[in-house]
C-alpha atoms as a PDB file:
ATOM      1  CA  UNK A   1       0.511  21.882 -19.542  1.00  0.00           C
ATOM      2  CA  UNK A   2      -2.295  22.427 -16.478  1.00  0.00           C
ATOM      3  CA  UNK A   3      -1.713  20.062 -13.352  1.00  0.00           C
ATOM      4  CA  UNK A   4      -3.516  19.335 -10.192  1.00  0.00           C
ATOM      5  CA  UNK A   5      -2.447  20.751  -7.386  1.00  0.00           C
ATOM      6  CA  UNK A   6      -2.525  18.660  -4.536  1.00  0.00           C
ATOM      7  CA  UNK A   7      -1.458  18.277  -0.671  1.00  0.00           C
ATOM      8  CA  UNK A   8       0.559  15.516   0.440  1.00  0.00           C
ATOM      9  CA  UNK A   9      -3.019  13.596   0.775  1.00  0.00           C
ATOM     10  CA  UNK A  10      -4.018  14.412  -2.674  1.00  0.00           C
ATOM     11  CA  UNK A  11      -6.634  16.960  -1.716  1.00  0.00           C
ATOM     12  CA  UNK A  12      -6.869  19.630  -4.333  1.00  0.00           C
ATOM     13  CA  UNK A  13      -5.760  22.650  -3.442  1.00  0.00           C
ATOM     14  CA  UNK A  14      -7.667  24.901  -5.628  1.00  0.00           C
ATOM     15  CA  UNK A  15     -10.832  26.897  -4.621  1.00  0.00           C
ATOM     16  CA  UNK A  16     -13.765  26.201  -6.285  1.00  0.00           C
ATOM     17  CA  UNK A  17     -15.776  29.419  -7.677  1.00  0.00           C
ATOM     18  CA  UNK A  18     -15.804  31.871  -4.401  1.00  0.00           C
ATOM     19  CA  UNK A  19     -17.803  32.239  -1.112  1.00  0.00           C
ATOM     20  CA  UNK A  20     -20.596  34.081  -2.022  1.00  0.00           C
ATOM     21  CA  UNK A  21     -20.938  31.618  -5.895  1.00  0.00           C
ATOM     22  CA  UNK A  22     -18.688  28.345  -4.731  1.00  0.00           C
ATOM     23  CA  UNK A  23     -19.241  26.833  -8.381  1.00  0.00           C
ATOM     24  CA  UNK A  24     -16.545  27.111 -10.952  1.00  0.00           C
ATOM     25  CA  UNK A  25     -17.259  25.752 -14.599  1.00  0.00           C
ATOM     26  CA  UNK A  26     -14.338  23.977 -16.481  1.00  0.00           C
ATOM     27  CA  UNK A  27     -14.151  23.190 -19.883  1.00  0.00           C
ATOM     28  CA  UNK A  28     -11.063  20.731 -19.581  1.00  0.00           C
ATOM     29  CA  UNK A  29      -9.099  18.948 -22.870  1.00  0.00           C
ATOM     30  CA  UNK A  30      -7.420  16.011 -21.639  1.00  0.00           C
ATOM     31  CA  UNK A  31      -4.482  16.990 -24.032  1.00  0.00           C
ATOM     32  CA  UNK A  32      -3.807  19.514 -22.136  1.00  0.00           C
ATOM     33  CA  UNK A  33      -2.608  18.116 -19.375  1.00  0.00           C
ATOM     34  CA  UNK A  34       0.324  15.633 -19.083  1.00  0.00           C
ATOM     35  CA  UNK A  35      -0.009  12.043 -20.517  1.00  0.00           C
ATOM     36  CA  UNK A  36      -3.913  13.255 -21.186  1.00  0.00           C
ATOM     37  CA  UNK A  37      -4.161  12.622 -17.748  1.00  0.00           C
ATOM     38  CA  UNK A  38      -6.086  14.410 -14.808  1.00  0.00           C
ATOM     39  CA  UNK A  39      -4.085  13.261 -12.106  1.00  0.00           C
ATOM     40  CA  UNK A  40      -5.254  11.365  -8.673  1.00  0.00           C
ATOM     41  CA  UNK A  41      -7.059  13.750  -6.548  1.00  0.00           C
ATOM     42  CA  UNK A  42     -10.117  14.658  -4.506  1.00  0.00           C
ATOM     43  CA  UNK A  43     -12.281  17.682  -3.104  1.00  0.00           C
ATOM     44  CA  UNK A  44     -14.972  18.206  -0.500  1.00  0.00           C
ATOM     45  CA  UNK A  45     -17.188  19.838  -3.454  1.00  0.00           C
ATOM     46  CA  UNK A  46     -19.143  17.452  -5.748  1.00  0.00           C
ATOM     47  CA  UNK A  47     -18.722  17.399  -9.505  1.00  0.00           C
ATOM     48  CA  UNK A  48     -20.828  16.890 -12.254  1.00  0.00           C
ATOM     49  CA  UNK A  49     -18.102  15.581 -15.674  1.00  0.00           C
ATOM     50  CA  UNK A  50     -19.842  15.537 -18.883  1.00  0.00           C
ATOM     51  CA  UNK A  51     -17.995  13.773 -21.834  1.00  0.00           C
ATOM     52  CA  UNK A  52     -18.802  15.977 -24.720  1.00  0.00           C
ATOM     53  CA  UNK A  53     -16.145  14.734 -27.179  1.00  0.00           C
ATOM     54  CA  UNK A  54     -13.619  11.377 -27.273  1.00  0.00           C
ATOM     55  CA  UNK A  55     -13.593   8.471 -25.133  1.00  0.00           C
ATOM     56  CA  UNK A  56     -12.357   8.600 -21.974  1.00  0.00           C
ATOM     57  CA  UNK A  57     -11.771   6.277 -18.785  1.00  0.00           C
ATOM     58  CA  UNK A  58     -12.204   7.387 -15.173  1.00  0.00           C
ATOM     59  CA  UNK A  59     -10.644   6.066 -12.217  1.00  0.00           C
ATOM     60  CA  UNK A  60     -13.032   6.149  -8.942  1.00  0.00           C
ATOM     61  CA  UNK A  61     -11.093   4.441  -6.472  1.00  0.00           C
ATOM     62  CA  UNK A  62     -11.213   0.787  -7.215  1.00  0.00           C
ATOM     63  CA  UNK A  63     -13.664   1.179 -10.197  1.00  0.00           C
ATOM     64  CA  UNK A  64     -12.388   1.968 -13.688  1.00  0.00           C
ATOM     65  CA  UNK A  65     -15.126   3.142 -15.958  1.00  0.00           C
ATOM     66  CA  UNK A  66     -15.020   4.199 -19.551  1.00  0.00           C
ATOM     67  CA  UNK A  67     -17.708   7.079 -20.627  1.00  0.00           C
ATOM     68  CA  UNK A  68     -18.312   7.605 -24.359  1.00  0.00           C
ATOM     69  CA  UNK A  69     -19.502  11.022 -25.855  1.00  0.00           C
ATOM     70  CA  UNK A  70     -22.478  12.227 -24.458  1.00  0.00           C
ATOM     71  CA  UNK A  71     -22.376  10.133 -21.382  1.00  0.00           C
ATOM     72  CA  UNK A  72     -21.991  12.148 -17.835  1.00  0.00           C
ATOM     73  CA  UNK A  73     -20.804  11.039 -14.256  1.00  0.00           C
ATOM     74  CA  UNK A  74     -21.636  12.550 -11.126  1.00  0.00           C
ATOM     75  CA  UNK A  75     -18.757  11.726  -8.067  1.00  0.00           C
ATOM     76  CA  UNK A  76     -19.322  12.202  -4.587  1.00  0.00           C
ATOM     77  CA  UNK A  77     -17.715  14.602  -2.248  1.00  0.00           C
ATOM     78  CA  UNK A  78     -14.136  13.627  -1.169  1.00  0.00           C
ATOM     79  CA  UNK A  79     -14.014  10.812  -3.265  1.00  0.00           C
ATOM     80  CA  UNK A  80     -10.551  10.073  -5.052  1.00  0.00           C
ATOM     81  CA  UNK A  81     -10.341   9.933  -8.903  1.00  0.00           C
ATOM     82  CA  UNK A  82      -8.773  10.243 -11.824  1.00  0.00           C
ATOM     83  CA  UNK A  83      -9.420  10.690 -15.683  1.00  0.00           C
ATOM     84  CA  UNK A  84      -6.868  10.028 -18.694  1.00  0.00           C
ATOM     85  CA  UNK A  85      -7.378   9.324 -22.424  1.00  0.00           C
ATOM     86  CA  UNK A  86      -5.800   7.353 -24.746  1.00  0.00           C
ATOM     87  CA  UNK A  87      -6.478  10.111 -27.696  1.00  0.00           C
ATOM     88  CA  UNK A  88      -8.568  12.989 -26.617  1.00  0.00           C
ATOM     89  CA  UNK A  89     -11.545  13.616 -24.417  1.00  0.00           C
ATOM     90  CA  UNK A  90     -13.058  17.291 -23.924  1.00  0.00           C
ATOM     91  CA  UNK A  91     -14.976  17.690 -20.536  1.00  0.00           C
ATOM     92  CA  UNK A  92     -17.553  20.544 -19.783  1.00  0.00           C
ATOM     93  CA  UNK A  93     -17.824  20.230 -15.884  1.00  0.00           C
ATOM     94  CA  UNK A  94     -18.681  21.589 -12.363  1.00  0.00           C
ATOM     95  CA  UNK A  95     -17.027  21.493  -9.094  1.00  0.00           C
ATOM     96  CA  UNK A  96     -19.451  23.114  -6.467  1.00  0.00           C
ATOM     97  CA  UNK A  97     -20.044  23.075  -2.683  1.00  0.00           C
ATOM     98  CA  UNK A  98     -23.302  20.988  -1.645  1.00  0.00           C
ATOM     99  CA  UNK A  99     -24.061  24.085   0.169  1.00  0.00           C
ATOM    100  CA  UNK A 100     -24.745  26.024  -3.414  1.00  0.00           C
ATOM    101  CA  UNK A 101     -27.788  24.100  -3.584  1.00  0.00           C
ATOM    102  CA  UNK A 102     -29.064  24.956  -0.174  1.00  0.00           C
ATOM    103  CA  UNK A 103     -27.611  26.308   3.096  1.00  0.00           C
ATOM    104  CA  UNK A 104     -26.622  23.450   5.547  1.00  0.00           C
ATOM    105  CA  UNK A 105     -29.164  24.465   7.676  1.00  0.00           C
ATOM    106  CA  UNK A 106     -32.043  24.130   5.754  1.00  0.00           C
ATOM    107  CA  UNK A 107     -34.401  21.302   5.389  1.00  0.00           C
ATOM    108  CA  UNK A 108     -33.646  20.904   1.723  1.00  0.00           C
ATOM    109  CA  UNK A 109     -29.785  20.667   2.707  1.00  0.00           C
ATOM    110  CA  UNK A 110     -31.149  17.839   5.204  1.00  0.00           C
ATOM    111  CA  UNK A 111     -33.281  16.229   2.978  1.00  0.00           C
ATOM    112  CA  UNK A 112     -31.784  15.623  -0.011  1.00  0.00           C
ATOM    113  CA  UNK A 113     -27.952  16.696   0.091  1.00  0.00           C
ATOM    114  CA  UNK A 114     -26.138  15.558   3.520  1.00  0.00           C
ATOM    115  CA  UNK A 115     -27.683  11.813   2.773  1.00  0.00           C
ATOM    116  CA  UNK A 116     -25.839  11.952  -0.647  1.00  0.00           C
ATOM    117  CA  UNK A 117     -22.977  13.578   0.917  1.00  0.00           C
ATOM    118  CA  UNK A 118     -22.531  11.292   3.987  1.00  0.00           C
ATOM    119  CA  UNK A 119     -23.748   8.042   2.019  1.00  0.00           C
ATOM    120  CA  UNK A 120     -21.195   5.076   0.307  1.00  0.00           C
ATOM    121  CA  UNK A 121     -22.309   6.342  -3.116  1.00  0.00           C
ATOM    122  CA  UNK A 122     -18.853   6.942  -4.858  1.00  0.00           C
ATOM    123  CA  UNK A 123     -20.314   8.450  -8.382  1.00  0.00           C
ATOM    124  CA  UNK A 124     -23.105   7.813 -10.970  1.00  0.00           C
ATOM    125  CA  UNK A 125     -23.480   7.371 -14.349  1.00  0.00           C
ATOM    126  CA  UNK A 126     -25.471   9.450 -16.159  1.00  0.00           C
ATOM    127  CA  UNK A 127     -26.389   7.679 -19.795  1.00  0.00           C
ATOM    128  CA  UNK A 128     -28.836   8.323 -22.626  1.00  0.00           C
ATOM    129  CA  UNK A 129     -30.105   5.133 -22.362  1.00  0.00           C
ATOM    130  CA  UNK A 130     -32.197   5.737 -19.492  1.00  0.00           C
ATOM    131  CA  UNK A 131     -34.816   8.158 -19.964  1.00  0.00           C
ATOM    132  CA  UNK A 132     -34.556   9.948 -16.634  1.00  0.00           C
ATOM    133  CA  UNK A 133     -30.994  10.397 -17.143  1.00  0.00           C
ATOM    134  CA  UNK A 134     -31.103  11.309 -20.803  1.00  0.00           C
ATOM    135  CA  UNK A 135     -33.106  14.132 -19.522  1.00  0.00           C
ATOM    136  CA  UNK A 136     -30.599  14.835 -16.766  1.00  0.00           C
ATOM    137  CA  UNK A 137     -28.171  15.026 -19.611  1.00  0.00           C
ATOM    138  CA  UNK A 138     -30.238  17.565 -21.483  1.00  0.00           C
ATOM    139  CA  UNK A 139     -30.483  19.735 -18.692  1.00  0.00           C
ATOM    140  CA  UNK A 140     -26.710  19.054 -18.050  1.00  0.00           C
ATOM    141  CA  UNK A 141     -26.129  20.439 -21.589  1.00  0.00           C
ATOM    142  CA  UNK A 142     -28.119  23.592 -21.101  1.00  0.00           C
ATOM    143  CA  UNK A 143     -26.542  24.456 -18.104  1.00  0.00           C
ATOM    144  CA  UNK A 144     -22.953  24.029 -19.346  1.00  0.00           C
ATOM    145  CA  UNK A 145     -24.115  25.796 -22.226  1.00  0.00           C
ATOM    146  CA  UNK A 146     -25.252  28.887 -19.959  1.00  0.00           C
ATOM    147  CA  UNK A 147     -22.241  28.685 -17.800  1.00  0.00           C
ATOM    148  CA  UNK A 148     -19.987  28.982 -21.078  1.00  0.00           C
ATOM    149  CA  UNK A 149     -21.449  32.026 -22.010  1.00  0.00           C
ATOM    150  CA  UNK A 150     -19.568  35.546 -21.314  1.00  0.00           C
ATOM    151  CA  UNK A 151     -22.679  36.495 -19.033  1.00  0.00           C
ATOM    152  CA  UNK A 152     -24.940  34.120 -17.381  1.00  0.00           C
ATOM    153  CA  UNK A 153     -28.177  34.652 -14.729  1.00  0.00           C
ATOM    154  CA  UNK A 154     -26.793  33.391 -11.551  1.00  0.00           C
ATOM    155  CA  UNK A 155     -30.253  32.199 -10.139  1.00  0.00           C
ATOM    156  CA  UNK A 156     -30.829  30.425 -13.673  1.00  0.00           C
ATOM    157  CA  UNK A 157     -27.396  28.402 -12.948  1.00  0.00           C
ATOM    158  CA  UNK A 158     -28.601  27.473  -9.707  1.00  0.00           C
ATOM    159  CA  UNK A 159     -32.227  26.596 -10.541  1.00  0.00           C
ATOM    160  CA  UNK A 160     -30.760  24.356 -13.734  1.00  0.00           C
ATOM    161  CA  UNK A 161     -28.411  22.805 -10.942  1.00  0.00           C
ATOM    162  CA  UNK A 162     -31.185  22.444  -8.749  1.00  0.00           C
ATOM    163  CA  UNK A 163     -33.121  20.237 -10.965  1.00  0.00           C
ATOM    164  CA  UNK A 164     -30.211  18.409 -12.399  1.00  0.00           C
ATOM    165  CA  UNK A 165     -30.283  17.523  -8.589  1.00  0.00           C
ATOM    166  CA  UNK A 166     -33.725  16.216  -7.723  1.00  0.00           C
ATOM    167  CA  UNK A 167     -33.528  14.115 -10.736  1.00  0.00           C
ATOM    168  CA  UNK A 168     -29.976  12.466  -9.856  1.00  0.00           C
ATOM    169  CA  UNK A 169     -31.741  12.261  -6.114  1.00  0.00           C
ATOM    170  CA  UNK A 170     -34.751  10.194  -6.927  1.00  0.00           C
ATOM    171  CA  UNK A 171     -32.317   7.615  -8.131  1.00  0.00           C
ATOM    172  CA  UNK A 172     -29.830   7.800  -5.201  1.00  0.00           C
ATOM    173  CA  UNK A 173     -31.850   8.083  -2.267  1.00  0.00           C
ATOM    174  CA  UNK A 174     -33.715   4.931  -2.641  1.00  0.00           C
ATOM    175  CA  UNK A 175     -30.951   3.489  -2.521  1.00  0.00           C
ATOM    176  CA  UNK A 176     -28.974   4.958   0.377  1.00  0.00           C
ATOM    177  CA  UNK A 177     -32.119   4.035   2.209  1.00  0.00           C
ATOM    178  CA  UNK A 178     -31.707   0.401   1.703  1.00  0.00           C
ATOM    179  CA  UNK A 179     -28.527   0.580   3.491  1.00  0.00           C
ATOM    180  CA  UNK A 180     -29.314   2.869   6.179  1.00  0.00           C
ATOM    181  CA  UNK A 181     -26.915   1.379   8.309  1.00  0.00           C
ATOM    182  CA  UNK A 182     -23.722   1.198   6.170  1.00  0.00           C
ATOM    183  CA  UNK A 183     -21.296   3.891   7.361  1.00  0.00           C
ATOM    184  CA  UNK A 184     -19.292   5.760   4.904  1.00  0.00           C
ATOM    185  CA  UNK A 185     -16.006   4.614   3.784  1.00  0.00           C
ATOM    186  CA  UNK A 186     -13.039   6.120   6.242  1.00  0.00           C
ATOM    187  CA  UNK A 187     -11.355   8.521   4.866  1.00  0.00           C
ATOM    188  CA  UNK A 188      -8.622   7.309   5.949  1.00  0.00           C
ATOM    189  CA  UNK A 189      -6.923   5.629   2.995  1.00  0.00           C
ATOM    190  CA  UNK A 190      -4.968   9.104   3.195  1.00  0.00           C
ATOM    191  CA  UNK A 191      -1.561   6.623   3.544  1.00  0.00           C
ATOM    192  CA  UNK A 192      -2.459   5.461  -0.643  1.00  0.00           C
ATOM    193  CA  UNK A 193      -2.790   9.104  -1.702  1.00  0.00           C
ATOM    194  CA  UNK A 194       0.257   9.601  -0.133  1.00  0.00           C
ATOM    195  CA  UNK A 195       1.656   6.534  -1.863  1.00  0.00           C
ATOM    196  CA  UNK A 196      -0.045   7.330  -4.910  1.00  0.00           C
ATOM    197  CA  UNK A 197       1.827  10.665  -5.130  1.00  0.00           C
ATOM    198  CA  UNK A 198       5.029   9.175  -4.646  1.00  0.00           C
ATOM    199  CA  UNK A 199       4.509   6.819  -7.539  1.00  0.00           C
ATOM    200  CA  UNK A 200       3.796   9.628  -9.876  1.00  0.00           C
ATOM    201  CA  UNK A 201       6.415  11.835  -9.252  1.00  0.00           C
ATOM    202  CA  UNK A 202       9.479   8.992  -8.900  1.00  0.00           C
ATOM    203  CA  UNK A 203       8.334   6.391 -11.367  1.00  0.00           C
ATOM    204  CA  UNK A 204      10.953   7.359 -13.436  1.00  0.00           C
ATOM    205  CA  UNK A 205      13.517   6.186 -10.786  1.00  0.00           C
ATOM    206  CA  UNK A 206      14.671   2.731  -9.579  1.00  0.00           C
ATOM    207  CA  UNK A 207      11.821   2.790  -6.999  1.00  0.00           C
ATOM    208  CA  UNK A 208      10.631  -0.833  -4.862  1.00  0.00           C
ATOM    209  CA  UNK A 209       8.046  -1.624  -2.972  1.00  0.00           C
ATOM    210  CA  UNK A 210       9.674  -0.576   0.311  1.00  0.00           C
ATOM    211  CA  UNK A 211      10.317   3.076  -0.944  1.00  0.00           C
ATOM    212  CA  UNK A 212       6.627   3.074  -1.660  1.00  0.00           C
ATOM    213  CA  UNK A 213       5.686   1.978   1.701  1.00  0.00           C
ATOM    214  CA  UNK A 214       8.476   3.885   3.283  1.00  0.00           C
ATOM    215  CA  UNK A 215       6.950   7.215   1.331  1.00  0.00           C
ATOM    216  CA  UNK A 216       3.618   6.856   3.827  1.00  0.00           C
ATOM    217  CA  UNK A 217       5.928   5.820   6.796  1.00  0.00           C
ATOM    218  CA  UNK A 218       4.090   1.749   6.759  1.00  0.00           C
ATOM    219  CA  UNK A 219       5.303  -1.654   6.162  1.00  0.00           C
ATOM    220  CA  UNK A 220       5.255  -3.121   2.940  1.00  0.00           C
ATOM    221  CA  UNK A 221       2.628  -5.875   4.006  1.00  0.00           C
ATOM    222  CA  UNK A 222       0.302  -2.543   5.066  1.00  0.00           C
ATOM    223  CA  UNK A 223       0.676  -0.872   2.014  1.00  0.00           C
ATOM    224  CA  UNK A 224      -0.162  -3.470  -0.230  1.00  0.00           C
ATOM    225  CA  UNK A 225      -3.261  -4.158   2.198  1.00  0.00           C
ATOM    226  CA  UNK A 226      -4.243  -1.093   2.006  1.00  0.00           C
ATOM    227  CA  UNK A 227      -3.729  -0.539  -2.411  1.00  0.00           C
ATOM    228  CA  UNK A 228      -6.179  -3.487  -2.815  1.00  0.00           C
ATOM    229  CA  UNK A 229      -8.871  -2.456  -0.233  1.00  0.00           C
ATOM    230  CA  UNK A 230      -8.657   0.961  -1.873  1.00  0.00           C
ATOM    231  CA  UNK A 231      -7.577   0.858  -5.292  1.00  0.00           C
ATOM    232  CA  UNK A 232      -7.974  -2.541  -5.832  1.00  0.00           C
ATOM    233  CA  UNK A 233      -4.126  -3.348  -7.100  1.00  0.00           C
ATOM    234  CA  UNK A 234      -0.645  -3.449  -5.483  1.00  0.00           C
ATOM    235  CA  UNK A 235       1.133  -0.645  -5.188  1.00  0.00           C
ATOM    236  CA  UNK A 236       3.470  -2.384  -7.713  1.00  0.00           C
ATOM    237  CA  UNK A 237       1.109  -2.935 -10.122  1.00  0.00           C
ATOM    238  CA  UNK A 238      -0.200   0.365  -9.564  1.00  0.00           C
ATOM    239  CA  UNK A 239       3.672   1.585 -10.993  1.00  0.00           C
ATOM    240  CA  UNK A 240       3.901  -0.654 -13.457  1.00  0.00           C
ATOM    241  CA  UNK A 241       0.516   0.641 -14.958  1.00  0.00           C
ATOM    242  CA  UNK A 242       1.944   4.052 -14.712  1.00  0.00           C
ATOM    243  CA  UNK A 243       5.019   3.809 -15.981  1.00  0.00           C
ATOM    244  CA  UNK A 244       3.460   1.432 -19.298  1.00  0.00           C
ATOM    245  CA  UNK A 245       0.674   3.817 -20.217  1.00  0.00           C
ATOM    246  CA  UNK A 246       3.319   6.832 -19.835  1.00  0.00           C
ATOM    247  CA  UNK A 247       5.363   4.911 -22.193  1.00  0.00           C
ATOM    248  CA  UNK A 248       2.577   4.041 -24.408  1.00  0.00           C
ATOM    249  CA  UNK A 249       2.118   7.598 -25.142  1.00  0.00           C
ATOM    250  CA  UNK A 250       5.911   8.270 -26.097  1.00  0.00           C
ATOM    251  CA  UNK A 251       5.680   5.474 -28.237  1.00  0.00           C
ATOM    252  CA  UNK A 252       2.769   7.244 -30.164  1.00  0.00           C
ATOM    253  CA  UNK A 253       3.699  10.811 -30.438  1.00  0.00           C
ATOM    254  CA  UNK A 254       7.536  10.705 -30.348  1.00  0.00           C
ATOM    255  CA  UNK A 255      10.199   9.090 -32.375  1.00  0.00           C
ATOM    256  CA  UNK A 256      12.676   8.494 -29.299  1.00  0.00           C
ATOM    257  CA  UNK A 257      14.924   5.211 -29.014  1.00  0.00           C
ATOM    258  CA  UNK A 258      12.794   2.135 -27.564  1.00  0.00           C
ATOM    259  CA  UNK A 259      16.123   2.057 -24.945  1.00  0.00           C
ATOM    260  CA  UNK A 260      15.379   5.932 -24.089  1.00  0.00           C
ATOM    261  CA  UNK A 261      11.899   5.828 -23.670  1.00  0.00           C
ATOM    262  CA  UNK A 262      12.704   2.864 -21.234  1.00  0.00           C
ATOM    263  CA  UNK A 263      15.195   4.561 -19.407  1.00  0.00           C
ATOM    264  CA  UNK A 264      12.416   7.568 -18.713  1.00  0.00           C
ATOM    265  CA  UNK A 265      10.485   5.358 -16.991  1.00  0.00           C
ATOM    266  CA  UNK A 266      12.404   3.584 -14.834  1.00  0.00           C
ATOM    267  CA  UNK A 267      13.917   0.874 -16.617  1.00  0.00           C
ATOM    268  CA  UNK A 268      17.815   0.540 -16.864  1.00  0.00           C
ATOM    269  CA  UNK A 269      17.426  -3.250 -19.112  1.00  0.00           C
ATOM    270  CA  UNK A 270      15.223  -2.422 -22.447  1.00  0.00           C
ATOM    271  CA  UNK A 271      14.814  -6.119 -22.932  1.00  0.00           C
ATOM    272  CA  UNK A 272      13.082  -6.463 -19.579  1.00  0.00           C
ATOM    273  CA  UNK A 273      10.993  -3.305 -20.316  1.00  0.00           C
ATOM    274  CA  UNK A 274      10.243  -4.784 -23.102  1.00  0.00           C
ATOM    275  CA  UNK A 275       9.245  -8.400 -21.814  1.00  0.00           C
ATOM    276  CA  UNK A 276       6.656  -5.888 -19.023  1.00  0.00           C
ATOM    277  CA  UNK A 277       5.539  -4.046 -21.686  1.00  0.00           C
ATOM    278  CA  UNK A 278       3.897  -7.230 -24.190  1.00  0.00           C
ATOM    279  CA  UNK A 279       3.065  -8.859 -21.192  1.00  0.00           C
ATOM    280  CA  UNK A 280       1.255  -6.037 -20.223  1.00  0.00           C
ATOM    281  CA  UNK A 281      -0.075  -4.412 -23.446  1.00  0.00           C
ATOM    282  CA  UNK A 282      -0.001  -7.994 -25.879  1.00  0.00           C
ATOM    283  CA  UNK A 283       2.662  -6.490 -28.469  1.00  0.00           C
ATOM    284  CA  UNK A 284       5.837  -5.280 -28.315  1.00  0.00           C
ATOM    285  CA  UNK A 285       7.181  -1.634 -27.690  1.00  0.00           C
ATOM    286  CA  UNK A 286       7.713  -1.579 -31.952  1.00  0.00           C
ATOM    287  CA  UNK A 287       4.265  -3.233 -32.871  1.00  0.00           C
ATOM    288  CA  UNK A 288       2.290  -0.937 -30.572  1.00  0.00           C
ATOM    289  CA  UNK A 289       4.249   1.797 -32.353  1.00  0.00           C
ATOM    290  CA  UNK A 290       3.361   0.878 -35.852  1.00  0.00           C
ATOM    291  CA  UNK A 291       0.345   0.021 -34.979  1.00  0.00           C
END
């Protein structure tokens, strides 16, 4: 199974390409990776996520967004997100440095990158629908195509990048420039990462709202003030998704006990896990698994 590596402020931990080329191409399967999920995290480099196969929904802070095959998203640097699937969803992508396109002293880096990279804009959609985009797509295509291949032209890469870029640009900038006075977001919502992390790696206990808090050093009334302003939840609603979409996967792809599968995921009482779960999903723990 792959996994995100993260620090304790879910920053990714993994270098991106090298110094002298800092893009690396990925051609990620959401099965392979735990609950077909990419786990919260974030980067300084952008990324570029095409959906070439399945259906799958990305988390972008407090925005949830479903892409279909053939649809692409583009998300900012250091900008906290997270994919899963509920079957399958293959994803050519990019994670590069904004200074691949230009150095950071250039005029082009001035222009066109820093006001993307400094700006509010969290990520953009890139759909067919559109014809600007559905050409952005094409091009998108053709460059994960090129990176895929056993040998590729390294100025070709960054000239198909570069254009991907421009196009993406004349959408943005206009309007970053209608807010030219909107700061970006603080960064420091580092206290939900933190949070965030604990949830994933203790939902299986008997965890509260207080160990939550108590995991980013806050009060409770803090951390749930700072879940909605940033992820748009509580932090216990935040678990209780978790732990029911972690369980909704056991249900379909193993035969365990409905009182085991409860038990992994932080439930001692199946009939209350079970009461969460309809509640929650609209059928019981058996209907959703013969359904």
């Amino acid at each position: 199974m792959q996994k995100i590596l993260t620090t304790d402020d879910l920053r990714e931990t993994k270098q991106h390409g090298f110094p002298g080329f800092p893009l690396q191409f990925y051609m990620d399967d959401t099965r392979d990776f735990y609950n077909s999920q990419v786990s919260w995290h974030w980067h300084n480099e952008f990324e570029i996520v095409l959906v070439s196969e399945g259906t799958v929904i990305f988390h972008i802070g407090q925005h949830t967004l479903t892409l279909q095959a053939g649809e692409a998203i583009f998300i900012n640097s250091r900008i906290l997100h997270q994919f899963t699937a509920e079957n399958y969803g293959i994803l050519p992508n990019i994670v590069f440095a904004p200074e691949f396109i230009a150095p950071s002293e250039s005029v082009i880096y001035q222009k066109y990158i820093a006001p993307v990279e400094k700006s509010t804009l969290e990520y953009l959609v890139l759909q067919k629908e559109c014809d600007r985009q559905a050409r952005i797509l094409e091009l998108l295509e053709i460059l994960f195509q090129t990176l895929a291949s056993e040998k590729y032209h390294e100025l070709q890469v960054r000239n198909l990048l570069s254009e991907v870029w421009l196009m993406m640009t004349e959408q943005i900038l206009p309007a970053i420039e209608k807010e030219p006075h909107k700061g970006r977001k603080n960064f420091s919502y580092n206290s939900v990462m933190v949070m965030i992390q604990y949830i994933q790696s203790h939902y299986m206990e008997t965890i509260c709202l207080e160990d939550i808090a108590a995991s980013a050093n806050i009060s409770k009334n803090t951390a749930i003030r700072y879940f909605h302003a940033n992820i748009g939840m509580s932090p216990i609603d935040y678990l209780l998704k978790c732990r029911i979409s972690i369980a909704c996967k056991m249900l379909r792809e193993t035969s365990d006990k409905i009182s085991h599968i409860a038990n992994s995921v932080g439930y001692e009482n199946t009939g209350y896990f079970c009461r969460l779960f309809r509640r929650h999903t609209g059928l019981s723990p058996n209907e959703y698994r013969r359904l």
